[in-house]
PDB file of N, CA and C in Angstrom:
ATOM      1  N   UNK A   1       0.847  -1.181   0.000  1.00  0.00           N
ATOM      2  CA  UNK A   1       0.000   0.000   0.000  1.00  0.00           C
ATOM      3  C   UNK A   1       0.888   1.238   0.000  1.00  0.00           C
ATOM      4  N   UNK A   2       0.787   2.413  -1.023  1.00  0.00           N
ATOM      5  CA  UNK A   2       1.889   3.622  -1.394  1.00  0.00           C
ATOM      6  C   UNK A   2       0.332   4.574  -0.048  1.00  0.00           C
ATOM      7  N   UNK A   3       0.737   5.041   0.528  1.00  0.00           N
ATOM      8  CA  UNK A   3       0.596   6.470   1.430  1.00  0.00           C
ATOM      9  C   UNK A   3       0.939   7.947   1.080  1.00  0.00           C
ATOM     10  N   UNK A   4       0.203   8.262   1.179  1.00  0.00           N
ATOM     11  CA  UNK A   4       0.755   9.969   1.133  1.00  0.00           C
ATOM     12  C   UNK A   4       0.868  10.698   2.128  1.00  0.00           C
ATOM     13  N   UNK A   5       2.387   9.940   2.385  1.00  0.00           N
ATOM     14  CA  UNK A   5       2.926  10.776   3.448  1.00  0.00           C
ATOM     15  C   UNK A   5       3.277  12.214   3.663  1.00  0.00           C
ATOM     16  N   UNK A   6       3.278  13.089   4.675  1.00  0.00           N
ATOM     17  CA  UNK A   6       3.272  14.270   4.863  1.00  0.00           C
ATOM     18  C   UNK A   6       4.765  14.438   5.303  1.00  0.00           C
ATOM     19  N   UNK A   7       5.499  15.386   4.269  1.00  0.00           N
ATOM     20  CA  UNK A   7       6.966  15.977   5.026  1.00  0.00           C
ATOM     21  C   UNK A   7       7.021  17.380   5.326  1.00  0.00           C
ATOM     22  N   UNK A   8       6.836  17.194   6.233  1.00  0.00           N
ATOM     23  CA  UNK A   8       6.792  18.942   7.410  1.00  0.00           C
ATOM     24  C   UNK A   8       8.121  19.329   7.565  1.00  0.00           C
ATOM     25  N   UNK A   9       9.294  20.003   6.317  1.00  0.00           N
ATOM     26  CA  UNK A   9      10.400  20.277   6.875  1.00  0.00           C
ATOM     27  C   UNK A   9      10.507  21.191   8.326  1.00  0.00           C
ATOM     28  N   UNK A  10       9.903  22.099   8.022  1.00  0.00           N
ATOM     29  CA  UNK A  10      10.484  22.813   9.451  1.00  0.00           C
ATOM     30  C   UNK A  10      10.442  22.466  10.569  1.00  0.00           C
ATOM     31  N   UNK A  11       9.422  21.215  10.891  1.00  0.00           N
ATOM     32  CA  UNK A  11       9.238  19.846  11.968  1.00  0.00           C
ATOM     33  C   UNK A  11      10.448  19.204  12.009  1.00  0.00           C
ATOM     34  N   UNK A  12      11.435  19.201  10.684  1.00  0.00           N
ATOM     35  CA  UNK A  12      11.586  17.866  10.510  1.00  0.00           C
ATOM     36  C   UNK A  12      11.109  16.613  10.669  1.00  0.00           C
ATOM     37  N   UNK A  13      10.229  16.622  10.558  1.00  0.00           N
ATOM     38  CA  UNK A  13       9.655  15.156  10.244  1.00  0.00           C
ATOM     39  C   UNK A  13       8.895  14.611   9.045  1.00  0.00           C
ATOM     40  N   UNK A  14       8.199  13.523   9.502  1.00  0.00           N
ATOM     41  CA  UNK A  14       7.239  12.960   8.110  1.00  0.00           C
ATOM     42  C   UNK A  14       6.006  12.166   9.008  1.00  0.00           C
ATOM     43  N   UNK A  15       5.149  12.259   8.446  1.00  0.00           N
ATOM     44  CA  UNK A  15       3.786  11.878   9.002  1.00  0.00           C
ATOM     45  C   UNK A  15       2.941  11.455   8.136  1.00  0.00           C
ATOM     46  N   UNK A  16       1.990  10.404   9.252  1.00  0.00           N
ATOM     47  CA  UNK A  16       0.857   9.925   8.199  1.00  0.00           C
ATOM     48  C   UNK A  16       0.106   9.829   9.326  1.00  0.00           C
ATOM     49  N   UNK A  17      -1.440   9.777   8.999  1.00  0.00           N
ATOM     50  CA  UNK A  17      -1.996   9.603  10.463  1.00  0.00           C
ATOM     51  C   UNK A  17      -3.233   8.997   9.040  1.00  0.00           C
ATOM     52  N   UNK A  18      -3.638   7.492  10.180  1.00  0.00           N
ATOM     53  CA  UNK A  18      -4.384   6.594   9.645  1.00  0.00           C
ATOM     54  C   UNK A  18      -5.455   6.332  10.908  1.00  0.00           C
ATOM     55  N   UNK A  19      -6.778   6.222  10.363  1.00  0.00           N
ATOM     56  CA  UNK A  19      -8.023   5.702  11.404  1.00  0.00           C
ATOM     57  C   UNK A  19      -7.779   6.913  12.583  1.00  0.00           C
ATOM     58  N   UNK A  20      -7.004   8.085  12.551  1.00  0.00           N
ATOM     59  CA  UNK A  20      -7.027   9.195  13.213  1.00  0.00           C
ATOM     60  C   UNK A  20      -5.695   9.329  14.100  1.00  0.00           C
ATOM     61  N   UNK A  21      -4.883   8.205  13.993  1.00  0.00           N
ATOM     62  CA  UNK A  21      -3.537   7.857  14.549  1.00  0.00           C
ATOM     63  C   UNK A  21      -3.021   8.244  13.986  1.00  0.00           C
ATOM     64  N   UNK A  22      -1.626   9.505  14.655  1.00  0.00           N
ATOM     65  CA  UNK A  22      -0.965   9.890  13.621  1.00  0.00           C
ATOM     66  C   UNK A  22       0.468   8.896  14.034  1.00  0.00           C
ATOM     67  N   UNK A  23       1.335   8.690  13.068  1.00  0.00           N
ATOM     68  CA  UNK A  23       2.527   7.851  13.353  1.00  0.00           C
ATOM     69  C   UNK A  23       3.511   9.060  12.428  1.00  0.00           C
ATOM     70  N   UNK A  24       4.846   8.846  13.191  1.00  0.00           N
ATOM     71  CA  UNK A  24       6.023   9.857  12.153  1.00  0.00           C
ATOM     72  C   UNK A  24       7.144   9.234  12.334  1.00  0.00           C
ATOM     73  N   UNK A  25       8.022   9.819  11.812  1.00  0.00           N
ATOM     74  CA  UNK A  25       9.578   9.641  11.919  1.00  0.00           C
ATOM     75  C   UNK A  25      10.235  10.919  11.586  1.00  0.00           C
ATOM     76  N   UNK A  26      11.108  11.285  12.594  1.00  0.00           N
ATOM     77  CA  UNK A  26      11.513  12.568  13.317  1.00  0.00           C
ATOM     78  C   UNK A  26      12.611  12.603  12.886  1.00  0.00           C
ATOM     79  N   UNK A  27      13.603  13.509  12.205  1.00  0.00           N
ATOM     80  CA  UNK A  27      15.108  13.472  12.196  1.00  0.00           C
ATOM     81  C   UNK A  27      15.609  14.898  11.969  1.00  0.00           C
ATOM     82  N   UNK A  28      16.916  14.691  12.648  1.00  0.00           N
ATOM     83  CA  UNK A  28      18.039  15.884  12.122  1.00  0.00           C
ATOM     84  C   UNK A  28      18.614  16.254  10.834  1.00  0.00           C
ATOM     85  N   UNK A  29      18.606  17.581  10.305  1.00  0.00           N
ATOM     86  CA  UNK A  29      19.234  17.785   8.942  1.00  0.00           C
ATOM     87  C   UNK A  29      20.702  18.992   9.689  1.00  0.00           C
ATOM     88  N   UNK A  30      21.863  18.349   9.534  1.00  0.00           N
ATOM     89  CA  UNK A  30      22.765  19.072   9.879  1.00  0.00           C
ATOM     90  C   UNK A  30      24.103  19.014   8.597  1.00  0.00           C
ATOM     91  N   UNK A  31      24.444  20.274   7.812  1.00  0.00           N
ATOM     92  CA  UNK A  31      25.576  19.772   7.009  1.00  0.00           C
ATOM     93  C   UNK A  31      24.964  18.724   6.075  1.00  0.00           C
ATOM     94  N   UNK A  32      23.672  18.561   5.609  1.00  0.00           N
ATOM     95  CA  UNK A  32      23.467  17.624   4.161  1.00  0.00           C
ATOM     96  C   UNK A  32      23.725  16.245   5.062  1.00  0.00           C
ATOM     97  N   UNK A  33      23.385  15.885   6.390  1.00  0.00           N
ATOM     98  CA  UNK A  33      23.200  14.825   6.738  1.00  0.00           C
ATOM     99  C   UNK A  33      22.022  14.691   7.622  1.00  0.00           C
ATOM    100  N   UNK A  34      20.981  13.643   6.743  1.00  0.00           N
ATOM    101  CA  UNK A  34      19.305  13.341   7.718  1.00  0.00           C
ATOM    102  C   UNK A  34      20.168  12.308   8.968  1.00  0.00           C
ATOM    103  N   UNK A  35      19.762  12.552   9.882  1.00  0.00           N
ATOM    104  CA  UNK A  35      20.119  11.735  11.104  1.00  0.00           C
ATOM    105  C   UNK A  35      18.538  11.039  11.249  1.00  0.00           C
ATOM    106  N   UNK A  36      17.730  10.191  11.546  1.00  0.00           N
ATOM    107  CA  UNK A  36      16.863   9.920  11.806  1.00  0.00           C
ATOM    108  C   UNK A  36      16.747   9.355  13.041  1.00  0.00           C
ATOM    109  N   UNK A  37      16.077   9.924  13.381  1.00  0.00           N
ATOM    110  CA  UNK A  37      15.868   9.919  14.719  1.00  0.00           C
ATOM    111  C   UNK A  37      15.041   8.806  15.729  1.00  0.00           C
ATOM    112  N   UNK A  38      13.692   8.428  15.412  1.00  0.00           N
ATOM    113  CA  UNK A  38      12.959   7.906  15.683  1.00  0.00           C
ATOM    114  C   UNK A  38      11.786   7.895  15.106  1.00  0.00           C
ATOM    115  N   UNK A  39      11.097   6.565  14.813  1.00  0.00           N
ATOM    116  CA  UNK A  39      10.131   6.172  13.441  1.00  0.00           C
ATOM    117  C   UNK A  39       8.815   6.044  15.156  1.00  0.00           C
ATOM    118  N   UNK A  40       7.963   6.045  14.888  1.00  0.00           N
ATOM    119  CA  UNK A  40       7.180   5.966  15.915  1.00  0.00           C
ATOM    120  C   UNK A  40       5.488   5.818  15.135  1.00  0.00           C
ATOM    121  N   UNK A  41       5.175   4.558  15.406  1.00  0.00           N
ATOM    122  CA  UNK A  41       3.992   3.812  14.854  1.00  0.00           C
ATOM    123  C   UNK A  41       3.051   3.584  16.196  1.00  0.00           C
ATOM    124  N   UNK A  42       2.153   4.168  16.329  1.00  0.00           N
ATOM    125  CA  UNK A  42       1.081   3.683  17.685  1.00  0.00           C
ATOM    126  C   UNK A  42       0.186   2.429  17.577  1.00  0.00           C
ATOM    127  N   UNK A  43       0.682   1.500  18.854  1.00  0.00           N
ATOM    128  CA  UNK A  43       0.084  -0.072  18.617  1.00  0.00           C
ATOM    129  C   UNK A  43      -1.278  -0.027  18.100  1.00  0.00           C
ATOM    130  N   UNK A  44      -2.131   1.250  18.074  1.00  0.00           N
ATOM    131  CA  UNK A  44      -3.725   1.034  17.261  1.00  0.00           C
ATOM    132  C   UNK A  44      -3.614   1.288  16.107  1.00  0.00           C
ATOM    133  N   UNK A  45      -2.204   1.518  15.284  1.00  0.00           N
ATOM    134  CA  UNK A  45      -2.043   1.199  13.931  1.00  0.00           C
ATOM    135  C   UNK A  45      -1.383  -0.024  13.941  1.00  0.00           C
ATOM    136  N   UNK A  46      -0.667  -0.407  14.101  1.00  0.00           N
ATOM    137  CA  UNK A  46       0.659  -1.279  13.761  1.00  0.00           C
ATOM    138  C   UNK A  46       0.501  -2.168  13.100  1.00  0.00           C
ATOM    139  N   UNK A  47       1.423  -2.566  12.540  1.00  0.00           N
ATOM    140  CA  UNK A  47       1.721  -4.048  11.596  1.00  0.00           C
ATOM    141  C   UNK A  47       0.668  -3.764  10.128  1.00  0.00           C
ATOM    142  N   UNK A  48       0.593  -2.371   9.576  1.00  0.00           N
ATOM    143  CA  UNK A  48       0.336  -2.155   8.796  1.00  0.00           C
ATOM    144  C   UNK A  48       1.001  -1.538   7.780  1.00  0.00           C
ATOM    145  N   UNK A  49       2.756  -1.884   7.716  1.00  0.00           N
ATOM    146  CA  UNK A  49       3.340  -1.241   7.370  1.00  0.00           C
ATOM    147  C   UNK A  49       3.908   0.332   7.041  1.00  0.00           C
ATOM    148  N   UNK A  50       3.369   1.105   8.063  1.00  0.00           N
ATOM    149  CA  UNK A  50       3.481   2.515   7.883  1.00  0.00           C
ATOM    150  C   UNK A  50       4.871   2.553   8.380  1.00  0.00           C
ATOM    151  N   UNK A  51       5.211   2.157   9.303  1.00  0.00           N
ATOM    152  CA  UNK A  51       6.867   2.986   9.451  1.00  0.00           C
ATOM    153  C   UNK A  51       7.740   2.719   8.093  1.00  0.00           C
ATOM    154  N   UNK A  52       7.806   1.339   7.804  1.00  0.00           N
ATOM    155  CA  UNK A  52       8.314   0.974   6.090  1.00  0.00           C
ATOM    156  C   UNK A  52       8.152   2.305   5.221  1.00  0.00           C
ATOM    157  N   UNK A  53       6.503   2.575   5.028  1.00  0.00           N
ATOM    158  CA  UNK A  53       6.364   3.820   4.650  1.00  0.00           C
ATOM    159  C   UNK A  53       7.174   5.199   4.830  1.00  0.00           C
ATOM    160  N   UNK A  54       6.969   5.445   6.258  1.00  0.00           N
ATOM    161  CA  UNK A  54       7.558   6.414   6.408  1.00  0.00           C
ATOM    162  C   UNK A  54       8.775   6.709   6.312  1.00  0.00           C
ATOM    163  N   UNK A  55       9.602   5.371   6.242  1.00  0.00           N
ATOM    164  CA  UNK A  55      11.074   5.753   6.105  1.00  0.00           C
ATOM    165  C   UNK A  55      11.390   5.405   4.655  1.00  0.00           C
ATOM    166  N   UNK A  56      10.859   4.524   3.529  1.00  0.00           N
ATOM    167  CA  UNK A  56      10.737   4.965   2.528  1.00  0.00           C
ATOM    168  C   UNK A  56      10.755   6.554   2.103  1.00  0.00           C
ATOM    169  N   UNK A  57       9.612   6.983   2.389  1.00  0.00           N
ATOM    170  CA  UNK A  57       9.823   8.258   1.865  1.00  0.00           C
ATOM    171  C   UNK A  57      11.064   9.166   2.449  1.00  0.00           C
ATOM    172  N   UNK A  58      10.874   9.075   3.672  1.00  0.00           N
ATOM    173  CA  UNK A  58      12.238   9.943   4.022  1.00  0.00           C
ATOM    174  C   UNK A  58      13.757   9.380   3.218  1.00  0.00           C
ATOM    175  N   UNK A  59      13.777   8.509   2.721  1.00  0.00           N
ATOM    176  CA  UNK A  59      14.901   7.643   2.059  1.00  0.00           C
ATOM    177  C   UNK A  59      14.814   8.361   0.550  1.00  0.00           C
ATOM    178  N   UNK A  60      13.761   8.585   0.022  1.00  0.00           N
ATOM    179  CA  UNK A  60      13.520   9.033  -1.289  1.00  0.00           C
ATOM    180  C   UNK A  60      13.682  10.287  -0.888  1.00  0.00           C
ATOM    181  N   UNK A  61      13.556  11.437  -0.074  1.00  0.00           N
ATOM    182  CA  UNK A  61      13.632  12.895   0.048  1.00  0.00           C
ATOM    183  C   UNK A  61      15.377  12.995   0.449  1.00  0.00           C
ATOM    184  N   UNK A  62      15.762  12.043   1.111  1.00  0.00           N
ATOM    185  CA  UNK A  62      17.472  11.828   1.119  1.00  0.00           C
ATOM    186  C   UNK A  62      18.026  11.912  -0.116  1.00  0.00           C
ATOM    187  N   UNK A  63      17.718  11.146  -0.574  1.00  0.00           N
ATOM    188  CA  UNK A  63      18.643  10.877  -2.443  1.00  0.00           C
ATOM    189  C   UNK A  63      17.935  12.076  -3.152  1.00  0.00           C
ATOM    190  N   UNK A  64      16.606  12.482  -3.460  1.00  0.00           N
ATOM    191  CA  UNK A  64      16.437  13.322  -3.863  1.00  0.00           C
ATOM    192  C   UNK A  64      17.007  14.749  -3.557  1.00  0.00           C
ATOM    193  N   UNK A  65      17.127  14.751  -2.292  1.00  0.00           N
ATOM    194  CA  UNK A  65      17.933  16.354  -1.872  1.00  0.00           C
ATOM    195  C   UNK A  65      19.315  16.364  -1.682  1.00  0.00           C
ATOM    196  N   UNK A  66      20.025  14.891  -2.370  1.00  0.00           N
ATOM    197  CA  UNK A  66      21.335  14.806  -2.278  1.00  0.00           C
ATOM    198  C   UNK A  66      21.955  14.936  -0.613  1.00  0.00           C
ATOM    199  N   UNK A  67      21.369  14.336   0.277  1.00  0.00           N
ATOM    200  CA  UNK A  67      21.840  14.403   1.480  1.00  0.00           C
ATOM    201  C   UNK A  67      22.182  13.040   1.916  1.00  0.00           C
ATOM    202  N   UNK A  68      23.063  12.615   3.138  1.00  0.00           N
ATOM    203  CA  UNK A  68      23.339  11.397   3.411  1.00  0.00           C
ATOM    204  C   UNK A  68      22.668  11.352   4.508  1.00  0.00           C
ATOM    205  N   UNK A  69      22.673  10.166   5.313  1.00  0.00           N
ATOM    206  CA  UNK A  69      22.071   9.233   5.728  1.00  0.00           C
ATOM    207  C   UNK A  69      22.625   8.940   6.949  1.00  0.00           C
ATOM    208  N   UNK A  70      22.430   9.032   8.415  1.00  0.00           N
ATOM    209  CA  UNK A  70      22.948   8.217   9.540  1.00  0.00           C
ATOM    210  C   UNK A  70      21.572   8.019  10.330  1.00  0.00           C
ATOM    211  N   UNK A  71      21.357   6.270  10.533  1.00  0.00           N
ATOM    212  CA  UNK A  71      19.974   6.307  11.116  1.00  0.00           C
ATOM    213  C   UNK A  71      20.244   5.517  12.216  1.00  0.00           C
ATOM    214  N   UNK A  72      20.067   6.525  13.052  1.00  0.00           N
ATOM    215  CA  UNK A  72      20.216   6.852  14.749  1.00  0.00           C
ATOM    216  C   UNK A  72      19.177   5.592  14.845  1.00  0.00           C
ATOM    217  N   UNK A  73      17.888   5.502  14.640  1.00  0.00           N
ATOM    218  CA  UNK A  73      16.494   4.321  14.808  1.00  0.00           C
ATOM    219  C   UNK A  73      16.775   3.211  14.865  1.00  0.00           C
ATOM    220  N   UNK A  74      16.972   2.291  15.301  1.00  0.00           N
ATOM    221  CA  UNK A  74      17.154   0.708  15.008  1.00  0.00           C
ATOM    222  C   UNK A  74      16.244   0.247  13.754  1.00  0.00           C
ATOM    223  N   UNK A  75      14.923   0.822  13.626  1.00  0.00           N
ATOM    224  CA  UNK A  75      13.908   0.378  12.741  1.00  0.00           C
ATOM    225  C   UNK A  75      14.873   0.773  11.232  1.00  0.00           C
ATOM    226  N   UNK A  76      15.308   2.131  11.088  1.00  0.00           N
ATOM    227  CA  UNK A  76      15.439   2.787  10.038  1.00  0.00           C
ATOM    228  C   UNK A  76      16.799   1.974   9.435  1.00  0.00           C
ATOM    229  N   UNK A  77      17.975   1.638  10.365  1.00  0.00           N
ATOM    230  CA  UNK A  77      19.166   0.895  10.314  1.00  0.00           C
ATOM    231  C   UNK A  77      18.497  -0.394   9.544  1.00  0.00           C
ATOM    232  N   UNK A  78      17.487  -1.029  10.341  1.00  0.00           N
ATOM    233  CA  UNK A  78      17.419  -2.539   9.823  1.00  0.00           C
ATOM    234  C   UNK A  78      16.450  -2.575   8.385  1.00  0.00           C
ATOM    235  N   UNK A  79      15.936  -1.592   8.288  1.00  0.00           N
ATOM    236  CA  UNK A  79      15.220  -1.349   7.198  1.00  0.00           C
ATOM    237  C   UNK A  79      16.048  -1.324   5.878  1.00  0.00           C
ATOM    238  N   UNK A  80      17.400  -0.170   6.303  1.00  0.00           N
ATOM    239  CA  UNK A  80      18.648   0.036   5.066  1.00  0.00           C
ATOM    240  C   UNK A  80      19.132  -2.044   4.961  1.00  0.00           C
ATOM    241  N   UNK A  81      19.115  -2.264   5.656  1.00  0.00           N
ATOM    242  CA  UNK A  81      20.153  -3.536   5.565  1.00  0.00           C
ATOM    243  C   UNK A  81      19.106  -4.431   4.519  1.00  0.00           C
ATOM    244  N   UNK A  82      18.139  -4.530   4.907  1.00  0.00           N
ATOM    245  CA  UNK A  82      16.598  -5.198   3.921  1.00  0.00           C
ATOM    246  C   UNK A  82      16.744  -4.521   2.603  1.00  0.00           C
ATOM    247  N   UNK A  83      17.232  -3.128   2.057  1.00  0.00           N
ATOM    248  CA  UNK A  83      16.681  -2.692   0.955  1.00  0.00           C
ATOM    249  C   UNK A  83      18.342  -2.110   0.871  1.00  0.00           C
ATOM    250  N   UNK A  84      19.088  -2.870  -0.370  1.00  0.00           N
ATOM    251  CA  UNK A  84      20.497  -2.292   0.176  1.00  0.00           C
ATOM    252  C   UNK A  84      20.411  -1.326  -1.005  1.00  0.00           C
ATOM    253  N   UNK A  85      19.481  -0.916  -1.593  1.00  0.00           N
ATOM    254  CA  UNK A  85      19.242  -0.179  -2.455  1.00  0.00           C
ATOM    255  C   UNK A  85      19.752   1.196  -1.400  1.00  0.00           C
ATOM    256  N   UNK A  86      19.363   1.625  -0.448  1.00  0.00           N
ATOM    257  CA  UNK A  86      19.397   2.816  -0.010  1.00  0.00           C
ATOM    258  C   UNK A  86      20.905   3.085   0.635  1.00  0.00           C
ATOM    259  N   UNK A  87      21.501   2.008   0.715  1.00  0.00           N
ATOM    260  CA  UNK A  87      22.903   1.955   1.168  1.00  0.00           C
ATOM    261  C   UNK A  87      24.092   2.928   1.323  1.00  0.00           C
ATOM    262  N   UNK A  88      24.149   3.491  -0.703  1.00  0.00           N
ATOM    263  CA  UNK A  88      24.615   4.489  -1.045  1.00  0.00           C
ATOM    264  C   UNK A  88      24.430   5.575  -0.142  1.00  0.00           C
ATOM    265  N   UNK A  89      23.236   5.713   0.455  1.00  0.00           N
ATOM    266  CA  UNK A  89      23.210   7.465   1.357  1.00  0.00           C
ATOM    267  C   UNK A  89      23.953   7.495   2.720  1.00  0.00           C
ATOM    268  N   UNK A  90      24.388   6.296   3.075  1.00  0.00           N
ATOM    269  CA  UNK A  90      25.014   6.045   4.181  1.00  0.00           C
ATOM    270  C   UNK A  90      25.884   7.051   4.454  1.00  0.00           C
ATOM    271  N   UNK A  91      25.643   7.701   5.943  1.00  0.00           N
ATOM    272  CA  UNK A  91      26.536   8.278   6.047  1.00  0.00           C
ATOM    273  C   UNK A  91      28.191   7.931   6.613  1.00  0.00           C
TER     274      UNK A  91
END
C-alpha cells in the first residue's frame, strides 16, 4: 500500500496519520546529513506497514535532496540492511 505521506520540513519530520492515529519519523538535517531519529507507529495502527512507509519516503527525500544518511532508529538501520538499495546514502 503507497501512502501519502506528509513531510513537514520545518518539523523535521514525516507523518501519516491513519483511522485518526498519527505515526512519524523525526530526524536531524545538519551539514546535508538526515540523522533519523525515531520512526514511531502507535500499537492502534501497527503491523500495517506505515513505518516501512515512512522511512521509505524519508529515504527518497534523502537521495532526492542529495543528502546522506545516519539512522540513529534501530527500525530505520534494519530497514537500510533489507533494501540495500538505499545503502549508497550512508553516512
Amino acid at each position: 500500500m503507497s501512502r501519502a505521506v506528509q513531510h513537514h520540513p520545518a518539523e523535521q519530520r514525516f507523518q501519516w496519520v491513519e483511522d485518526g492515529v498519527a505515526s512519524e519519523l523525526v530526524y536531524e538535517l545538519q551539514n546535508g546529513v538526515m540523522s533519523i531519529l525515531h520512526t514511531g507507529v502507535p500499537m492502534a495502527v501497527g503491523g500495517r506497514g506505515i513505518a516501512a512507509d515512512l522511512t521509505q519516503a524519508a529515504l527518497t527525500t534523502a537521495r532526492e535532496e542529495g543528502w546522506l544518511v545516519r539512522p540513529v532508529c534501530s527500525y530505520v538501520a534494519g530497514y537500510i540492511r533489507k533494501h540495500p538499495e538505499y545503502e549508497s546514502l550512508l553516512a
